[in-house]
Protein backbone atom coordinates (compact mmCIF):
# COMPACT_ATOMS: atom_id res chain seq x y z
CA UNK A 1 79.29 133.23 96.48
CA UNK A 2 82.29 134.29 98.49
CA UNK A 3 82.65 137.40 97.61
CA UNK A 4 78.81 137.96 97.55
CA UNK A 5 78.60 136.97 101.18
CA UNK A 6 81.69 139.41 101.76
CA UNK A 7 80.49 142.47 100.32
CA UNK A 8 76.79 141.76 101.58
CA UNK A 9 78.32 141.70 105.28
CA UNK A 10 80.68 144.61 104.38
CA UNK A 11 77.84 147.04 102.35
CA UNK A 12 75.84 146.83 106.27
CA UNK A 13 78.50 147.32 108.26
CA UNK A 14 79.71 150.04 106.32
CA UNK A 15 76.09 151.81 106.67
CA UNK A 16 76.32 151.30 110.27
CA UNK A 17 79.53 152.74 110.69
CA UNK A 18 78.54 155.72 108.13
CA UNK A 19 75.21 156.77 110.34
CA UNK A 20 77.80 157.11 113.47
CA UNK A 21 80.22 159.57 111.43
CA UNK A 22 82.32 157.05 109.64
CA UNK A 23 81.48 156.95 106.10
CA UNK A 24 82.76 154.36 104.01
CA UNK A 25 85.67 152.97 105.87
CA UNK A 26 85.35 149.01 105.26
CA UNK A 27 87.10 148.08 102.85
CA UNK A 28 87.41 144.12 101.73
CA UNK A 29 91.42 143.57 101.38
CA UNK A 30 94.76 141.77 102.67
CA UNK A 31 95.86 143.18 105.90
CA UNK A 32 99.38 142.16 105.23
CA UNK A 33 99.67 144.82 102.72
CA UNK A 34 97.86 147.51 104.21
CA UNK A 35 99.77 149.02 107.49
CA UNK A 36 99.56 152.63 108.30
CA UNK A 37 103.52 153.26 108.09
CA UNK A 38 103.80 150.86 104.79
CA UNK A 39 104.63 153.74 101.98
CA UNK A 40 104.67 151.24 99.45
CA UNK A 41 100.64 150.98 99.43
CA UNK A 42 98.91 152.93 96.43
CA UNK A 43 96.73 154.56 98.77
CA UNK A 44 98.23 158.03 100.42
CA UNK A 45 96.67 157.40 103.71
CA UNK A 46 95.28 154.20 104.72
CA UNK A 47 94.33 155.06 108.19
CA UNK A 48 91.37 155.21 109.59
CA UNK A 49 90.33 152.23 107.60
CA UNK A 50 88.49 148.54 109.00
CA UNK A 51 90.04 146.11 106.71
CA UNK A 52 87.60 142.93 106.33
CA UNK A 53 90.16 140.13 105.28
CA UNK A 54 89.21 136.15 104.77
CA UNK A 55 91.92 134.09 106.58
CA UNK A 56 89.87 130.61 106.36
CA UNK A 57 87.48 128.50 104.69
CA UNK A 58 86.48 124.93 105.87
CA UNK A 59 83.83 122.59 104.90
CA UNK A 60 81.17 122.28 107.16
CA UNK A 61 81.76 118.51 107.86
CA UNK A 62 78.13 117.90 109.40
CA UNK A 63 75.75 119.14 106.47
CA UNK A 64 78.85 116.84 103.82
CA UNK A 65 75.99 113.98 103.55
CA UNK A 66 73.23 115.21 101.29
CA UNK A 67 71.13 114.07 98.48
CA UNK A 68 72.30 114.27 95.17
CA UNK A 69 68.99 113.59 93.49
CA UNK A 70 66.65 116.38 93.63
CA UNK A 71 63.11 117.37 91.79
CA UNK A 72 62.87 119.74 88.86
CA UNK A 73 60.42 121.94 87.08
CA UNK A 74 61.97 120.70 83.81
CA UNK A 75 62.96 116.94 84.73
CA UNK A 76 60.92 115.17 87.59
CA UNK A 77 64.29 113.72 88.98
CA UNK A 78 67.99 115.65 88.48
CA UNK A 79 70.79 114.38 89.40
CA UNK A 80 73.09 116.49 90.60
CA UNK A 81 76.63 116.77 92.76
CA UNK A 82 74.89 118.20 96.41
CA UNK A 83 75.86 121.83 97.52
CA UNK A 84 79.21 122.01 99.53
CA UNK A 85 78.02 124.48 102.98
CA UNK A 86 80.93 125.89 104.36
CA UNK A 87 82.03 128.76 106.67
CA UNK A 88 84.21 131.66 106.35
CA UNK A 89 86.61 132.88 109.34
CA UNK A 90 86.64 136.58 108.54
CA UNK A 91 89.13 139.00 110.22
CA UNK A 92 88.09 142.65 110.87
CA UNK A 93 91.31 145.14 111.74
CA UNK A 94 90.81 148.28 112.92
CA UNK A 95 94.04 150.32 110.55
CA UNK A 96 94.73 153.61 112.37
CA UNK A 97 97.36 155.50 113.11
CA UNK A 98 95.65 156.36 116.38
CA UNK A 99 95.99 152.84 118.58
CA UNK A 100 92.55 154.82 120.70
CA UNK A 101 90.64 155.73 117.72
CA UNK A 102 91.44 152.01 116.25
CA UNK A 103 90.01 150.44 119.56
CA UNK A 104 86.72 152.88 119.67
CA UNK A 105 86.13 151.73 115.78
CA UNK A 106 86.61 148.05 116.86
CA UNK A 107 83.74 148.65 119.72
CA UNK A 108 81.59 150.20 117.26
CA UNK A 109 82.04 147.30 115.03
CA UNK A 110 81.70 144.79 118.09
CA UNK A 111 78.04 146.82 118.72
CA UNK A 112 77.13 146.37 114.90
CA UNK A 113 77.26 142.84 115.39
CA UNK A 114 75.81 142.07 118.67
CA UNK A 115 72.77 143.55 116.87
CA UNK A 116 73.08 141.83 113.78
CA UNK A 117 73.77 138.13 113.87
CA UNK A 118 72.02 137.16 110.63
CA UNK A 119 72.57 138.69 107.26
CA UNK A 120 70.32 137.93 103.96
CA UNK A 121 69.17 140.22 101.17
CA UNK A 122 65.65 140.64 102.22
CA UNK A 123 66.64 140.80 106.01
CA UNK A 124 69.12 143.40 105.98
CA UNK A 125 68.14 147.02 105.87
CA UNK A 126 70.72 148.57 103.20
CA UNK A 127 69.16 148.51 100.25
CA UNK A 128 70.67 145.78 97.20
CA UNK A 129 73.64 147.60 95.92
CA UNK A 130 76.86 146.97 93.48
CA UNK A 131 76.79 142.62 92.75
CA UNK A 132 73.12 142.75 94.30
CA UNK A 133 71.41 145.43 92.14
CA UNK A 134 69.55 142.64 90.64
CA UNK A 135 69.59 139.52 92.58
CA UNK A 136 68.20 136.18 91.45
CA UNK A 137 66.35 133.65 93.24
CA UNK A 138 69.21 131.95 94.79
CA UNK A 139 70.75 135.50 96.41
CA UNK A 140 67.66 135.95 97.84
CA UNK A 141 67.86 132.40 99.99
CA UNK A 142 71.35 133.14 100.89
CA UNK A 143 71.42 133.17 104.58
CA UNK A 144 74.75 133.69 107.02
CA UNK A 145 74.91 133.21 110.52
CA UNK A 146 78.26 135.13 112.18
CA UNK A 147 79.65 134.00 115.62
CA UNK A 148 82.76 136.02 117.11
CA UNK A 149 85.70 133.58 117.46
CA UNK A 150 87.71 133.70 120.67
CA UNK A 151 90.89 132.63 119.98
CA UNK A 152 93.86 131.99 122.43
CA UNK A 153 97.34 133.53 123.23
CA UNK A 154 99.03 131.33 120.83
CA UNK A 155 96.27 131.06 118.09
CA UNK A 156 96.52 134.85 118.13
CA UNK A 157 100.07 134.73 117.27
CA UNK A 158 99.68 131.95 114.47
CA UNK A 159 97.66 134.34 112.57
CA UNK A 160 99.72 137.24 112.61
CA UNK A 161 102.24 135.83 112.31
CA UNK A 162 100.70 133.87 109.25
CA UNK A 163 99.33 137.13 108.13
CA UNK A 164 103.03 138.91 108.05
CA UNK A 165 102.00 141.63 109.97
CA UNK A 166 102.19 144.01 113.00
CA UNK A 167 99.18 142.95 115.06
CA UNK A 168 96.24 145.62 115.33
CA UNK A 169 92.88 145.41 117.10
CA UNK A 170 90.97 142.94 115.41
CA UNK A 171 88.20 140.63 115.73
CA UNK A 172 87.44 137.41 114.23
CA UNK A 173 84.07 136.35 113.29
CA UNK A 174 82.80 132.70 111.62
CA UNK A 175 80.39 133.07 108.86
CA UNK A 176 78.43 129.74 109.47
CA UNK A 177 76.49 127.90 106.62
CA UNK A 178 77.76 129.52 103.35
CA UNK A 179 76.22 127.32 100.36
CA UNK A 180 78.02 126.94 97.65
CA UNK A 181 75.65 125.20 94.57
CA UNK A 182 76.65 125.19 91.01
CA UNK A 183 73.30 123.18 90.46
CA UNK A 184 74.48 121.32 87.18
CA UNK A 185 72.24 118.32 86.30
CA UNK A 186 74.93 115.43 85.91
CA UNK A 187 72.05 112.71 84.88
CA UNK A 188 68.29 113.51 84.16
CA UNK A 189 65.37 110.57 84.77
CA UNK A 190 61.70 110.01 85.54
CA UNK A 191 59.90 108.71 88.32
CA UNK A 192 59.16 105.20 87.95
CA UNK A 193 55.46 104.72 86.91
CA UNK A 194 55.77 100.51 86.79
CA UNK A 195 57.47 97.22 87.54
CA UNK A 196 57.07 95.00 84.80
CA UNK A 197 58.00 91.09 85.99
CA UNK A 198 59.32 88.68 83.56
């Protein structure tokens, strides 16, 4: 569901950037590895590229209490282990040789967002491509809320310096409300029909 959420987020913004002259330039990778003097990368020129890197995940602690029995179509009651929601801390970089042209693709990545807050499959207007050529039930409930993170002097030199790399223009946005749901019955039952007293 990760990636799903990733390349869902990644397959818009890529549109967006593609109608104002920048086709295809999101890719989903490590930032550590991809710097535009690092000749050690497969690809000859990585400029000109927004890298879309995950550098967290955390539970979302308030939505941890839910209930584990649930009704079926099959089984009137299901017991099952309740969905773990969490949220994503995704880092955009804008990779260019050009420190102006890396700031004007940040702002034009800033301007995708303001507009778009909310991403699902059937509110989103790029059509389902790639892991969503066919999506189920469940893909079409998935729903992700993003939030840019403001982060502090120091917090910004954590991550880099976490991340191994020379910093770049980036920004950091929280994917809120990711659910994760294997939905495996543990324990089947029925409803109880009557109380019999001895």
């Amino acid at each position: 569901m990760i990636f799903r959420v990733m390349e869902l987020i990644r397959q818009n913004l890529n549109a967006f950037l593609s109608a104002a002259g920048s086709p295809d330039i999101v890719v989903l990778g490590n930032i550590a590895f991809a710097t535009p003097d690092n000749l050690a990368t497969p690809l000859v020129d990585e400029s000109a590229q927004v890298y879309m890197s995950l550098v967290n995940v955390e539970e979302e602690a308030s939505l941890r209490n839910q209930s584990a029995v649930r009704q079926t179509e099959i089984r009137p009651l299901a017991y099952v282990n309740p969905p773990i929601t969490i949220n994503l801390f995704l880092l955009f970089s804008a990779n260019n040789k050009d420190y102006s042209v890396a700031v004007r693709t940040l702002s034009s990545v800033l301007l995708f967002f303001q507009g778009n807050r909310t991403f699902s499959i059937s509110r989103t207007p790029v059509p389902p491509l790639g892991v969503f050529a066919t999506p189920g039930e469940r893909e079409n409930e998935m729903k992700v809320n993003l939030d840019l993170m403001s982060l502090t002097f120091e917090q910004v030199n954590h991550l880099w310096g976490s991340l191994g790399g020379k910093q770049m223009p980036f920004l950091l946005f929280k994917a809120r409300q990711v659910e994760i749901d294997a939905d495996r019955m543990l324990q089947g039952g029925g409803l109880i029909s009557e109380i019999q007293i001895n």
